[in-house]
C-alpha atoms as a PDB file:
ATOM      1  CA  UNK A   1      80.630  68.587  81.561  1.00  0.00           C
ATOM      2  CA  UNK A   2      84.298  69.417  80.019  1.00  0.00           C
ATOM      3  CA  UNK A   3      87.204  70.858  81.907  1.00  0.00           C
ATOM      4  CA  UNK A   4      89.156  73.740  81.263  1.00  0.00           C
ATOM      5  CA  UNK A   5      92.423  73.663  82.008  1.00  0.00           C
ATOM      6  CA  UNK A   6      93.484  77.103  81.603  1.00  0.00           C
ATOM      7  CA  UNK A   7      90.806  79.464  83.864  1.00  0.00           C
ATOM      8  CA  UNK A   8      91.700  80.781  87.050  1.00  0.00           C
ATOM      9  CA  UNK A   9      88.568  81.911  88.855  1.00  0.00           C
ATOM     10  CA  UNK A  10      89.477  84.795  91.639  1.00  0.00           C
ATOM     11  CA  UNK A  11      86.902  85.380  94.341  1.00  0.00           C
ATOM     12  CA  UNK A  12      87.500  88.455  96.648  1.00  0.00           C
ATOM     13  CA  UNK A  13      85.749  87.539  99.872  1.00  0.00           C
ATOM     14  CA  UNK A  14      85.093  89.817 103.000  1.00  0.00           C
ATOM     15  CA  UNK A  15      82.515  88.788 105.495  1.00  0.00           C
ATOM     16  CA  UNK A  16      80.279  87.520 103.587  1.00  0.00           C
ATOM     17  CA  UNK A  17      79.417  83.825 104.389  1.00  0.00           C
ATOM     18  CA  UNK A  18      75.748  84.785 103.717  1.00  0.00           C
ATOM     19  CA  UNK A  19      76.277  85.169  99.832  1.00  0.00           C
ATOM     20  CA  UNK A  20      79.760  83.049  99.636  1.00  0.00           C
ATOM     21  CA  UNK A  21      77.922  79.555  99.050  1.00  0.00           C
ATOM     22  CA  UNK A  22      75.864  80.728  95.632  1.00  0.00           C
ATOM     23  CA  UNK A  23      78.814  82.688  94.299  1.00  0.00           C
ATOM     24  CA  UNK A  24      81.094  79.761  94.873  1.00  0.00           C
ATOM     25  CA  UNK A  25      78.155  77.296  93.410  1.00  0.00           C
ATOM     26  CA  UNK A  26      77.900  78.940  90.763  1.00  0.00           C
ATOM     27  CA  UNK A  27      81.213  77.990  89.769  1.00  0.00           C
ATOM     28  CA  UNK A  28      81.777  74.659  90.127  1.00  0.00           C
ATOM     29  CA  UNK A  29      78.000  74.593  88.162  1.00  0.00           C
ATOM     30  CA  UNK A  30      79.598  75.900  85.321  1.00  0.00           C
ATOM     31  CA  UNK A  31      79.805  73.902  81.986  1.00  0.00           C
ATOM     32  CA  UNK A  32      83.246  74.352  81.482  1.00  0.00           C
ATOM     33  CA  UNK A  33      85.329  73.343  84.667  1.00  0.00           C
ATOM     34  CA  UNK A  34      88.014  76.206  85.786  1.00  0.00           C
ATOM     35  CA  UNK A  35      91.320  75.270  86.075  1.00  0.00           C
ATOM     36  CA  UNK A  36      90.645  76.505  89.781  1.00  0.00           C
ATOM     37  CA  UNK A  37      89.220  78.612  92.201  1.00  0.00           C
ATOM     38  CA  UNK A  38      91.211  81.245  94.657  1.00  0.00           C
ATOM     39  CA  UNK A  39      89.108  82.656  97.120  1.00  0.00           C
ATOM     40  CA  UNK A  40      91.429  85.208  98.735  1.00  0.00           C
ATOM     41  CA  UNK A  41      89.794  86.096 102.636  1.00  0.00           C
ATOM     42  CA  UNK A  42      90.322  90.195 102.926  1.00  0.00           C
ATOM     43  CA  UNK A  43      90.640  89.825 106.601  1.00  0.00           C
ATOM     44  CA  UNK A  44      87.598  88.788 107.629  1.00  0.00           C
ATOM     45  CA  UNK A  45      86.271  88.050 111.139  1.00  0.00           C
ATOM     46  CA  UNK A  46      86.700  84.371 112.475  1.00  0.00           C
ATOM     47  CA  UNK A  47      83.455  83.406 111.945  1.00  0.00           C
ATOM     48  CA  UNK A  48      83.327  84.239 108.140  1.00  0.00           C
ATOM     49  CA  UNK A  49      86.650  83.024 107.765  1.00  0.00           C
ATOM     50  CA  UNK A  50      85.532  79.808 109.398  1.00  0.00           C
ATOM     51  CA  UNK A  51      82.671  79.457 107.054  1.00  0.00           C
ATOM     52  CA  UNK A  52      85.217  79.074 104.141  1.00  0.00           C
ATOM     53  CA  UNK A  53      87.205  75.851 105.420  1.00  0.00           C
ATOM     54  CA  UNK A  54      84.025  73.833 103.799  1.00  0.00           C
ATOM     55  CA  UNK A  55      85.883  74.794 100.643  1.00  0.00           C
ATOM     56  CA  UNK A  56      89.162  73.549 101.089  1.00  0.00           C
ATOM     57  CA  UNK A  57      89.082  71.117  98.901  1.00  0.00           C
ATOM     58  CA  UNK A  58      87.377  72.524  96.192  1.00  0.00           C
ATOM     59  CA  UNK A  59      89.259  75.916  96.333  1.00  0.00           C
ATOM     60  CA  UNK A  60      92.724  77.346  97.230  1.00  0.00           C
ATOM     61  CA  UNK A  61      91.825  79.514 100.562  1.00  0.00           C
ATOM     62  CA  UNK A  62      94.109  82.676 100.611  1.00  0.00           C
ATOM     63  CA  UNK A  63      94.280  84.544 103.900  1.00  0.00           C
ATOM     64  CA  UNK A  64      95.492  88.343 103.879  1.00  0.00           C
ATOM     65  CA  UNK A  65      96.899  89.342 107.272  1.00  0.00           C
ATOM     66  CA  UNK A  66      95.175  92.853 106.913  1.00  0.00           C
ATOM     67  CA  UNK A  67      92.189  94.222 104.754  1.00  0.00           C
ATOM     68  CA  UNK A  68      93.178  95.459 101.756  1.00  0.00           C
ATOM     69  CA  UNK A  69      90.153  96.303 100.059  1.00  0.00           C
ATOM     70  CA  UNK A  70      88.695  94.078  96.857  1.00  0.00           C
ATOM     71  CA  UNK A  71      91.216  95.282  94.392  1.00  0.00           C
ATOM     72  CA  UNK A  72      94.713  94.300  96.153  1.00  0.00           C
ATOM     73  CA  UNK A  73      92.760  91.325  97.327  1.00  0.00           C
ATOM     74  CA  UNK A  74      92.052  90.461  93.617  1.00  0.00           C
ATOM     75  CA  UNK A  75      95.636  91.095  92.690  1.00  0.00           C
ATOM     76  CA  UNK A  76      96.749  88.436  95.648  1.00  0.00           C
ATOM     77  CA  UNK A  77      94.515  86.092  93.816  1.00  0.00           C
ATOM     78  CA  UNK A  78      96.303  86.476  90.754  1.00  0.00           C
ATOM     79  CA  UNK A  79      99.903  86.129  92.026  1.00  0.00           C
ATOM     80  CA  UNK A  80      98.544  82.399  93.021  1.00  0.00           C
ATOM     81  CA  UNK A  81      96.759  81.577  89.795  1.00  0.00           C
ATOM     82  CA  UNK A  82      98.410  79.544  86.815  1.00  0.00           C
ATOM     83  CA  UNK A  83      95.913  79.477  84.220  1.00  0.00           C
ATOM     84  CA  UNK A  84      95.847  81.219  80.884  1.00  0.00           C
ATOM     85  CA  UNK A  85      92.963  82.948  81.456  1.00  0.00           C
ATOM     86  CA  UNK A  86      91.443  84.666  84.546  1.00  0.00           C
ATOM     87  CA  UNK A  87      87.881  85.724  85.712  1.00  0.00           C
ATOM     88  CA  UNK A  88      86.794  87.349  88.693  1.00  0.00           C
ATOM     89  CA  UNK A  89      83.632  87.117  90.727  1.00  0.00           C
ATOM     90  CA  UNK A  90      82.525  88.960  93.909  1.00  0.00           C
ATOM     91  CA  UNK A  91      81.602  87.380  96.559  1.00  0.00           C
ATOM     92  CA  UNK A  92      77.837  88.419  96.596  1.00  0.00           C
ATOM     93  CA  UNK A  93      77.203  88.000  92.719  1.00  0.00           C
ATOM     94  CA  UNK A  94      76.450  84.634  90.313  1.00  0.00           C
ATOM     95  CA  UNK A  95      77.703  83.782  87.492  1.00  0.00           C
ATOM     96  CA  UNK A  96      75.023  81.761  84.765  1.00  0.00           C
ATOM     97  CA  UNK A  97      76.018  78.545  83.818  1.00  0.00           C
ATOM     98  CA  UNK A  98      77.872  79.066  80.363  1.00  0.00           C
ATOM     99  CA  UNK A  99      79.719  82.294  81.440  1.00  0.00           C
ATOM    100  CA  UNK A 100      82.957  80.419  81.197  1.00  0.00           C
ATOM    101  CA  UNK A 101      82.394  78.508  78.668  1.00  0.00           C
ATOM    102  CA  UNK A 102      81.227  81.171  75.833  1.00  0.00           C
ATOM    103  CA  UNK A 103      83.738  83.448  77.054  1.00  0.00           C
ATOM    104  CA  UNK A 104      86.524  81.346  76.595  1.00  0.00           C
ATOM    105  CA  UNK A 105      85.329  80.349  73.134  1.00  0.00           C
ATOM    106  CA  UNK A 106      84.939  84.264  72.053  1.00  0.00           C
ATOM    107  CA  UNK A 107      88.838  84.469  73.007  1.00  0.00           C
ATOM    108  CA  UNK A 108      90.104  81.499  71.221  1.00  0.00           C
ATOM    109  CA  UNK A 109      87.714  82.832  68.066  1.00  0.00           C
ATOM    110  CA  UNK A 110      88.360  86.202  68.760  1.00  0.00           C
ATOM    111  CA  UNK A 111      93.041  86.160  69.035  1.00  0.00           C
ATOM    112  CA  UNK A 112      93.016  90.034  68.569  1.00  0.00           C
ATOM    113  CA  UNK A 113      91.033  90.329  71.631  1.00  0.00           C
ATOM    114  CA  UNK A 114      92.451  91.038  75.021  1.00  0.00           C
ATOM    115  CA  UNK A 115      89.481  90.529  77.049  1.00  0.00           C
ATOM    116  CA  UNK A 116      85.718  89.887  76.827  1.00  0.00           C
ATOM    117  CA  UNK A 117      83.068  91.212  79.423  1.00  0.00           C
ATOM    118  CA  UNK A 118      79.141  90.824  79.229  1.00  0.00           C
ATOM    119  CA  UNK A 119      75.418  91.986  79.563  1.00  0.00           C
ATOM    120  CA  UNK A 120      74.610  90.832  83.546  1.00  0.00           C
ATOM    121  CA  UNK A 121      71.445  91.005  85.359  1.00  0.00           C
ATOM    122  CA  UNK A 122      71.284  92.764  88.269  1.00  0.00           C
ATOM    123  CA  UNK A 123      69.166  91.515  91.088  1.00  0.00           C
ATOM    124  CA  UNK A 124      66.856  93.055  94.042  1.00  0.00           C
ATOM    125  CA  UNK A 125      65.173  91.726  96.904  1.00  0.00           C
ATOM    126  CA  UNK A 126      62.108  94.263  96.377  1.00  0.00           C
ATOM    127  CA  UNK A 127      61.888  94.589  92.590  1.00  0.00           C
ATOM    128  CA  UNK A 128      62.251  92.885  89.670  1.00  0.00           C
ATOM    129  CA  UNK A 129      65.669  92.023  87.522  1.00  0.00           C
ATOM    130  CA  UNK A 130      67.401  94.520  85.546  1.00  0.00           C
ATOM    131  CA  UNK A 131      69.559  94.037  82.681  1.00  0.00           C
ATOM    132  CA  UNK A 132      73.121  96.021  82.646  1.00  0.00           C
ATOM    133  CA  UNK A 133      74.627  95.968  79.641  1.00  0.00           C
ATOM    134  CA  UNK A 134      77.008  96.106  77.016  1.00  0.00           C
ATOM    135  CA  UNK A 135      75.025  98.453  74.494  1.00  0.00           C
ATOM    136  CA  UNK A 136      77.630  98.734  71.961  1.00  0.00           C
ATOM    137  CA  UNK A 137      79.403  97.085  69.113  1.00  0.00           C
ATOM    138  CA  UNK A 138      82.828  96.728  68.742  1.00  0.00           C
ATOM    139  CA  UNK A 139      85.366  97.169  71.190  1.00  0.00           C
ATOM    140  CA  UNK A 140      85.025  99.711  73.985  1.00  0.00           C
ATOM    141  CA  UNK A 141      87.331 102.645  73.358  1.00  0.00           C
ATOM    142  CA  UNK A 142      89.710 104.825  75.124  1.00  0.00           C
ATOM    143  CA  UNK A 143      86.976 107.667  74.732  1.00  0.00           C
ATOM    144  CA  UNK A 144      84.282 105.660  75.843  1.00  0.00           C
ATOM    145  CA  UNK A 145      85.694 104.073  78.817  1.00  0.00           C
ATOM    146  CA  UNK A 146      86.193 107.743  79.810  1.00  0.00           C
ATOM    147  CA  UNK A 147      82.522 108.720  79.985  1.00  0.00           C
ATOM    148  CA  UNK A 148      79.450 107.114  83.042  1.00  0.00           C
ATOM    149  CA  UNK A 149      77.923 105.891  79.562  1.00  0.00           C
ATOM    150  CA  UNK A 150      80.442 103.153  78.890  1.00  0.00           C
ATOM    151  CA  UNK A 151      81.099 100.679  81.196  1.00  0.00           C
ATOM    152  CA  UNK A 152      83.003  96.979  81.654  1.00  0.00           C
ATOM    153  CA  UNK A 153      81.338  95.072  85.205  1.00  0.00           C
ATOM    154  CA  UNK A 154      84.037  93.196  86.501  1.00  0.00           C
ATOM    155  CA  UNK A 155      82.504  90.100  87.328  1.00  0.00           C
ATOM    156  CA  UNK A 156      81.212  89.642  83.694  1.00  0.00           C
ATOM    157  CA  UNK A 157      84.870  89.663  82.558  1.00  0.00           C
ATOM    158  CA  UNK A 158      87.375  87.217  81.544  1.00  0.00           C
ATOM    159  CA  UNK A 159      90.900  88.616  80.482  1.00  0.00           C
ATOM    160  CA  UNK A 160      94.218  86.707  79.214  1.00  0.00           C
ATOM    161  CA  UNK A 161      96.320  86.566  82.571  1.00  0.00           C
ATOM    162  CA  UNK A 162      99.583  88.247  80.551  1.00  0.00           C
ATOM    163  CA  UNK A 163      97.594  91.150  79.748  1.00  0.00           C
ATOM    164  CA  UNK A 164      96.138  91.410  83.118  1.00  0.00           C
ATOM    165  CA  UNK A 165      99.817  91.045  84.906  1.00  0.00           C
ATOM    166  CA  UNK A 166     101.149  93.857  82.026  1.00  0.00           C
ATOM    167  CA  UNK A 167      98.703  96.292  82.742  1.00  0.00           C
ATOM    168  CA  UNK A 168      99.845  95.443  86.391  1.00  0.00           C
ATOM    169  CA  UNK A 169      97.008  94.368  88.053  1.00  0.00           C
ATOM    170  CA  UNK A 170      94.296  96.507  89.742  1.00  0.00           C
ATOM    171  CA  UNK A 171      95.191 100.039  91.762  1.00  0.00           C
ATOM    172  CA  UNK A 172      94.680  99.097  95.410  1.00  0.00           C
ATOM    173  CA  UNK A 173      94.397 102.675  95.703  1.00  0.00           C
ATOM    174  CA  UNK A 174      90.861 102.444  94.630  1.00  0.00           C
ATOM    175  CA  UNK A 175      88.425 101.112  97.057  1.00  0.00           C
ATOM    176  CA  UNK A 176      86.289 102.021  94.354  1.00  0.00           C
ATOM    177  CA  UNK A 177      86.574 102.757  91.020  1.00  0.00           C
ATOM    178  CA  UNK A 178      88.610  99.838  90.506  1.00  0.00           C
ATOM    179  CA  UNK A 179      87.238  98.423  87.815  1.00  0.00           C
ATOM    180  CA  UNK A 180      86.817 102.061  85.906  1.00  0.00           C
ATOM    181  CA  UNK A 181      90.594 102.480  86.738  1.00  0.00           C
ATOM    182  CA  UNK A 182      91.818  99.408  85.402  1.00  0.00           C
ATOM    183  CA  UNK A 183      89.589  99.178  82.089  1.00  0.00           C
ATOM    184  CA  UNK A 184      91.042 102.574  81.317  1.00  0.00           C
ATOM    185  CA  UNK A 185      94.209 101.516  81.437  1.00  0.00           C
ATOM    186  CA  UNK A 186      93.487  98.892  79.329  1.00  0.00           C
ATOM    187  CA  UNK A 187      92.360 100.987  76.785  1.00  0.00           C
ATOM    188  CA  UNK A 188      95.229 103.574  76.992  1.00  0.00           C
ATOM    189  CA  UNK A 189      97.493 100.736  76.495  1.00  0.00           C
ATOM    190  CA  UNK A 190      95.554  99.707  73.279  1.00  0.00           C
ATOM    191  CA  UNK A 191      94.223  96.585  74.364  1.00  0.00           C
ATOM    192  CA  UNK A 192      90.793  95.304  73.120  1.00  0.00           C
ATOM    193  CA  UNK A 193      87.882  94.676  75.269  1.00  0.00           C
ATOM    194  CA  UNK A 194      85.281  93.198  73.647  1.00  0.00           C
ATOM    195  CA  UNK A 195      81.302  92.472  74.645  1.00  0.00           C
ATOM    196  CA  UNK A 196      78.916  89.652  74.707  1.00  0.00           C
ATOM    197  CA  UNK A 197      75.256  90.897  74.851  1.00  0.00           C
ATOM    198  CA  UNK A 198      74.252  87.733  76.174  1.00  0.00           C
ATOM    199  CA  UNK A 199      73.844  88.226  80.079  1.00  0.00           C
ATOM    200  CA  UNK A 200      76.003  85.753  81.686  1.00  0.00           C
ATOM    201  CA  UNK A 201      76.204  86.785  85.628  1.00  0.00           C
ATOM    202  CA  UNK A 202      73.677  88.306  88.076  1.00  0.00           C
ATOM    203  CA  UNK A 203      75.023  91.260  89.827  1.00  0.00           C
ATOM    204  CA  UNK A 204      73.627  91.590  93.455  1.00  0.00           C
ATOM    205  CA  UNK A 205      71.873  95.112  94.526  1.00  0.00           C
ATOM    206  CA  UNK A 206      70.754  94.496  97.865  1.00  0.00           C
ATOM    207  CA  UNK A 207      72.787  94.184 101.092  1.00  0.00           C
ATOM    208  CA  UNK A 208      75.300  96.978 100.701  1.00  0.00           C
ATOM    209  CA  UNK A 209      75.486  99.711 103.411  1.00  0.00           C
ATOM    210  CA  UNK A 210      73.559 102.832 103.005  1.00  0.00           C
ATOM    211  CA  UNK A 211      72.488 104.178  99.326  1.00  0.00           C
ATOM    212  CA  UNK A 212      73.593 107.773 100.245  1.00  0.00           C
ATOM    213  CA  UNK A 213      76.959 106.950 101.940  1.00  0.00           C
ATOM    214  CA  UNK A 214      77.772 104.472  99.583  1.00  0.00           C
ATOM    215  CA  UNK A 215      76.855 107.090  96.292  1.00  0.00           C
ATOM    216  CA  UNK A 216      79.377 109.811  97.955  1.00  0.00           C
ATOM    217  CA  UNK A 217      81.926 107.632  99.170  1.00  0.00           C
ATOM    218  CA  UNK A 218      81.975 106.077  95.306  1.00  0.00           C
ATOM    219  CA  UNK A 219      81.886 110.393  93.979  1.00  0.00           C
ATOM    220  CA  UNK A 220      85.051 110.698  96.102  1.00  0.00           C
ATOM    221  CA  UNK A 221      87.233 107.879  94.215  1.00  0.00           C
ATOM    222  CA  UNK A 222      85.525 108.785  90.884  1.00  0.00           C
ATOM    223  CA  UNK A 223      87.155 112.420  91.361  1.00  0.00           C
ATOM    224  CA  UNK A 224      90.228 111.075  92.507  1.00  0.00           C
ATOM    225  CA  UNK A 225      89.925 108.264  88.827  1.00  0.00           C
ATOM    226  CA  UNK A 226      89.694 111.554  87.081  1.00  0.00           C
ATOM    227  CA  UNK A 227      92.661 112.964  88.485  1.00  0.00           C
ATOM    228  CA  UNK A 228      94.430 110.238  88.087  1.00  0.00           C
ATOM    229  CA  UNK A 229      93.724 110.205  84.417  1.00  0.00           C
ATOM    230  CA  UNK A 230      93.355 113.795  83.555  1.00  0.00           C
ATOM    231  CA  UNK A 231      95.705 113.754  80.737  1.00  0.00           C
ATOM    232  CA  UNK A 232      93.591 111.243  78.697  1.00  0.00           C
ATOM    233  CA  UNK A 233      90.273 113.261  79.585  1.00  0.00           C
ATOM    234  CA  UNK A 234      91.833 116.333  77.682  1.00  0.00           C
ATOM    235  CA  UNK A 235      93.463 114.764  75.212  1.00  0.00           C
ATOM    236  CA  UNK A 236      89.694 113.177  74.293  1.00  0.00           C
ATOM    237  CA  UNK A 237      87.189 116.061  75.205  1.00  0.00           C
ATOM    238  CA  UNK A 238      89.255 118.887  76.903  1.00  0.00           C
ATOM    239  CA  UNK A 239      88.208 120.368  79.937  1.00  0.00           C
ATOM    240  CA  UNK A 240      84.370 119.761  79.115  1.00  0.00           C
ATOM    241  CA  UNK A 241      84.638 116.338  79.160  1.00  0.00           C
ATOM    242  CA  UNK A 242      86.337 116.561  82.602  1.00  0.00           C
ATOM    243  CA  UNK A 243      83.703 118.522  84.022  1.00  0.00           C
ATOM    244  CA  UNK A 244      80.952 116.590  82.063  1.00  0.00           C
ATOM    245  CA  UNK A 245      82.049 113.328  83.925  1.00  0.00           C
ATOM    246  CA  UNK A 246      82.217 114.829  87.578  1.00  0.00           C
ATOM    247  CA  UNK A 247      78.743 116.883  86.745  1.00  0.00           C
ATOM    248  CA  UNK A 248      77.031 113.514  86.049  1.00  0.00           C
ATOM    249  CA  UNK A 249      78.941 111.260  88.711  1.00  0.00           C
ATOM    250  CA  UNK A 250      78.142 114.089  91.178  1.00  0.00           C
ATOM    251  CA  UNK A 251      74.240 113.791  90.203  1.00  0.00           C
ATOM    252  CA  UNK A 252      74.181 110.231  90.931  1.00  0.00           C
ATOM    253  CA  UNK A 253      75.935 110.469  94.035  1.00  0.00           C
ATOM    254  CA  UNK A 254      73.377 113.259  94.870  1.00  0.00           C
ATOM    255  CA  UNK A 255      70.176 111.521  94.015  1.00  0.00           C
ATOM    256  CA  UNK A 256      69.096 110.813  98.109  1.00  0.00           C
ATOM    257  CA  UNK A 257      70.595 114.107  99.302  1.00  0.00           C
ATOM    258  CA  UNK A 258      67.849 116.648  99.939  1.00  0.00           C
ATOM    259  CA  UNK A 259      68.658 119.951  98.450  1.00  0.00           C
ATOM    260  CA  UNK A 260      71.865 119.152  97.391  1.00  0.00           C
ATOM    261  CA  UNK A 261      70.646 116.996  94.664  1.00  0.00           C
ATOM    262  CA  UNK A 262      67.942 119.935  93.780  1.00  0.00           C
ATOM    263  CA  UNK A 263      71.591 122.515  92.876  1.00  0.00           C
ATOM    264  CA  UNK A 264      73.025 119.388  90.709  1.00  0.00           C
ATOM    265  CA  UNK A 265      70.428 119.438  88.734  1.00  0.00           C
ATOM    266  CA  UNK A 266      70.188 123.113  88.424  1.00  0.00           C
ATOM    267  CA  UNK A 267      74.071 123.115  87.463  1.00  0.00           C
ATOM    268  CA  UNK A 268      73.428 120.330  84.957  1.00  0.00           C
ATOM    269  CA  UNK A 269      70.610 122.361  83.155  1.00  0.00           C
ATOM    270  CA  UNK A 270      73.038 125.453  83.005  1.00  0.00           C
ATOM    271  CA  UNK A 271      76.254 123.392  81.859  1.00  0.00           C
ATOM    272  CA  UNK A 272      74.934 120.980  79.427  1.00  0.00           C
ATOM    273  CA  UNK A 273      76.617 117.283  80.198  1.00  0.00           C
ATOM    274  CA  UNK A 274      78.130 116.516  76.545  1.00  0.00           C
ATOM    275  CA  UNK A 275      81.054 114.249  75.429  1.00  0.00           C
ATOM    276  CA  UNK A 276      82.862 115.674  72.032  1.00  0.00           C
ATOM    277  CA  UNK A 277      86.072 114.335  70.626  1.00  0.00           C
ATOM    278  CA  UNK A 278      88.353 116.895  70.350  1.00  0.00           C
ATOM    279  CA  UNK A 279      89.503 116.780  66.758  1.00  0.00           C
ATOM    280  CA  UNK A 280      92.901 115.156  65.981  1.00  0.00           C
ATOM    281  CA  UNK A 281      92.463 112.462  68.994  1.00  0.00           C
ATOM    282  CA  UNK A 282      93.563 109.186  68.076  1.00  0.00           C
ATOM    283  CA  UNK A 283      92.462 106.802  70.195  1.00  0.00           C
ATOM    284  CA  UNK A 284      94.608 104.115  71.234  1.00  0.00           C
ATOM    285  CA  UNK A 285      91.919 101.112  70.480  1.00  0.00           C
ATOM    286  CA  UNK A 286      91.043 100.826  67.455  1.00  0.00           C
ATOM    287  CA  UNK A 287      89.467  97.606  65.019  1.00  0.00           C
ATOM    288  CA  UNK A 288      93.027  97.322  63.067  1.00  0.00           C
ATOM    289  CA  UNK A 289      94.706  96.568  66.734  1.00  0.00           C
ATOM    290  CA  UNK A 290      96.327  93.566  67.266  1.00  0.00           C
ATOM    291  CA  UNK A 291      96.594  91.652  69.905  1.00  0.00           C
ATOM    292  CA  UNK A 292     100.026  91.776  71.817  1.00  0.00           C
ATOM    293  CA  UNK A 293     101.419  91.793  75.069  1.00  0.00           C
ATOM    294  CA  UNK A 294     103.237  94.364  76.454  1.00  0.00           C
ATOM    295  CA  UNK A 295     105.886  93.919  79.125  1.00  0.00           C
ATOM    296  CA  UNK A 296     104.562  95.171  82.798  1.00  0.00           C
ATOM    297  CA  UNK A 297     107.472  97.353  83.689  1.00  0.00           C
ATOM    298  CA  UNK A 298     107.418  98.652  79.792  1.00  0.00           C
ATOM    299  CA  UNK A 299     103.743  99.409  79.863  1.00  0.00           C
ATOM    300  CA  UNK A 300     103.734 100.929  83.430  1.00  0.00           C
ATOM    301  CA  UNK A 301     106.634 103.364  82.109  1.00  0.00           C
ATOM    302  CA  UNK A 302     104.796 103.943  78.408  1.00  0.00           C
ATOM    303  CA  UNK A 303     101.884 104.974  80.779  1.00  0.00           C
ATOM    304  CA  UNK A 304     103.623 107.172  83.579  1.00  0.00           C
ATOM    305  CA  UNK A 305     105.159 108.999  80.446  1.00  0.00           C
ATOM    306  CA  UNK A 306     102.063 109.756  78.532  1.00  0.00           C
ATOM    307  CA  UNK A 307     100.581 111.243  81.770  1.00  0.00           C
ATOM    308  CA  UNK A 308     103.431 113.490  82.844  1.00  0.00           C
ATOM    309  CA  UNK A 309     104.163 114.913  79.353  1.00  0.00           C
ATOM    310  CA  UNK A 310     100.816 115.780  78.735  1.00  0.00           C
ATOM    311  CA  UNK A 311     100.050 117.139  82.059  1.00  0.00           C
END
């Protein structure tokens, strides 16, 4: 097995020492080594936080003095790492064993690129596997990564570290949404993000709190994503593709809710869910882009700017 010298693997762990040991296996059982592995502890009880000294000599162990939810924990992981390149894996999901390695290969092949995610499969205790994917070519747009039909799972990602400390990091103000949040502003600031349909992780669907509190609690931060980035959802579809993404987000977070879920559906018959460019939209990704980094504090204020004049 080779060694890369240039991956930082970040693992956002919060009391979960019953799915820690097969994330964390499944890194060190990849074919290409990592440079290393920061597991950043969110604050978690003694016990769990106990459960990770085993590690200490295969990972670096970050302790946060107070929870800060997955993204800010993330970002903590990142201020420690030093390699080139940086992936991230939660601390209930797997990684297969090439994900490194044919990532890391697409980014040397691919220099335009600013990141590379992947098909995953997500896994159940009471069903069979499902396969999430990446069911597009090309890189994912501005437009797309607007829309539920578009998305880039976290944990199937690996992104050049520069670009990641440019875009300046995750929003901790997202408990959810995160991810959404971030790949946006990815794409606003014209960086590609490319797909491998190859599934290289396994996504875990089973041990989360409750379906129905989960779904609304998620509807909350996806209207306050949309909020946040109102001025790119008109600019690509105007106010229907505003409403389209809250109308469909809203039906998923719906789906166990007796009643409620029977008006969503009514409301989705009568206002049609559709995504339409608006005609003169350039979007910001596009297949002539090149690859460059953009300063963080240059970026952040290219990005603040866009949003406030077109408010």
């Amino acid at each position: 097995m080779s060694a890369a010298r240039d991956i930082s693997v970040v693992i956002a762990y919060h009391n979960r020492e019953q799915y820690i040991d097969q994330a964390i296996r499944s890194v060190l059982g990849q074919t290409l080594k990592p440079l290393e592995i920061i597991v950043v502890n969110d604050c978690s009880r003694e016990s769990a936080r106990r459960h990770l000294d085993r590690y200490a000599d295969a990972c670096t162990i970050v302790d946060m003095p107070t929870n800060v939810g997955p993204a800010e924990a993330r970002n903590a992981g990142v201020r420690h790492a030093h390699g080139q390149f940086v992936a991230f894996l939660d601390d209930d999901d797997l990684w297969l064993p090439r994900k490194l390695e044919l990532q890391r290969n697409y980014l040397l092949e691919h220099p335009e690129c600013a990141a590379v995610h992947s098909t995953a499969w997500a896994f159940f205790s009471d069903k069979p596997d499902a396969l999430l994917g990446c069911h597009w070519s090309g890189p994912i747009r501005l437009a797309q990564a607007l829309t539920n039909n578009h998305w880039v799972m976290i944990p199937t990602t690996l992104i050049r570290t520069d670009v990641f400390r440019a875009i300046g990091g995750f929003d901790p103000r997202f408990r959810e949404c995160d991810d959404r949040d971030f790949i946006i502003r990815c794409c606003a600031a014209g960086y590609k993000i490319e797909g491998i349909a190859e599934p290289l992780a396994r996504i875990r669907r089973e041990g989360h709190p409750s379906l129905t509190r989960r779904n609304w609690r998620m509807y909350w931060m996806d209207m306050k994503m949309c909020w946040t980035h109102r001025s790119f959802y008109y600019r690509a579809y105007g106010i229907r593709g505003f409403v389209s993404f809250l109308l469909e987000k809203l039906h998923i977070a719906s789906y166990y809710t007796p009643y409620v879920d029977g008006g969503v559906r009514f409301l989705i018959r009568l206002f049609k869910v559709k995504y339409k460019v608006r005609p003169g939209f350039r979007d910001p990704v596009s297949s002539e882009n090149q690859f460059q980094v953009v300063p963080a504090v240059e970026n952040s204020n290219k990005l603040r700017a866009k949003i406030t004049h077109e408010m």
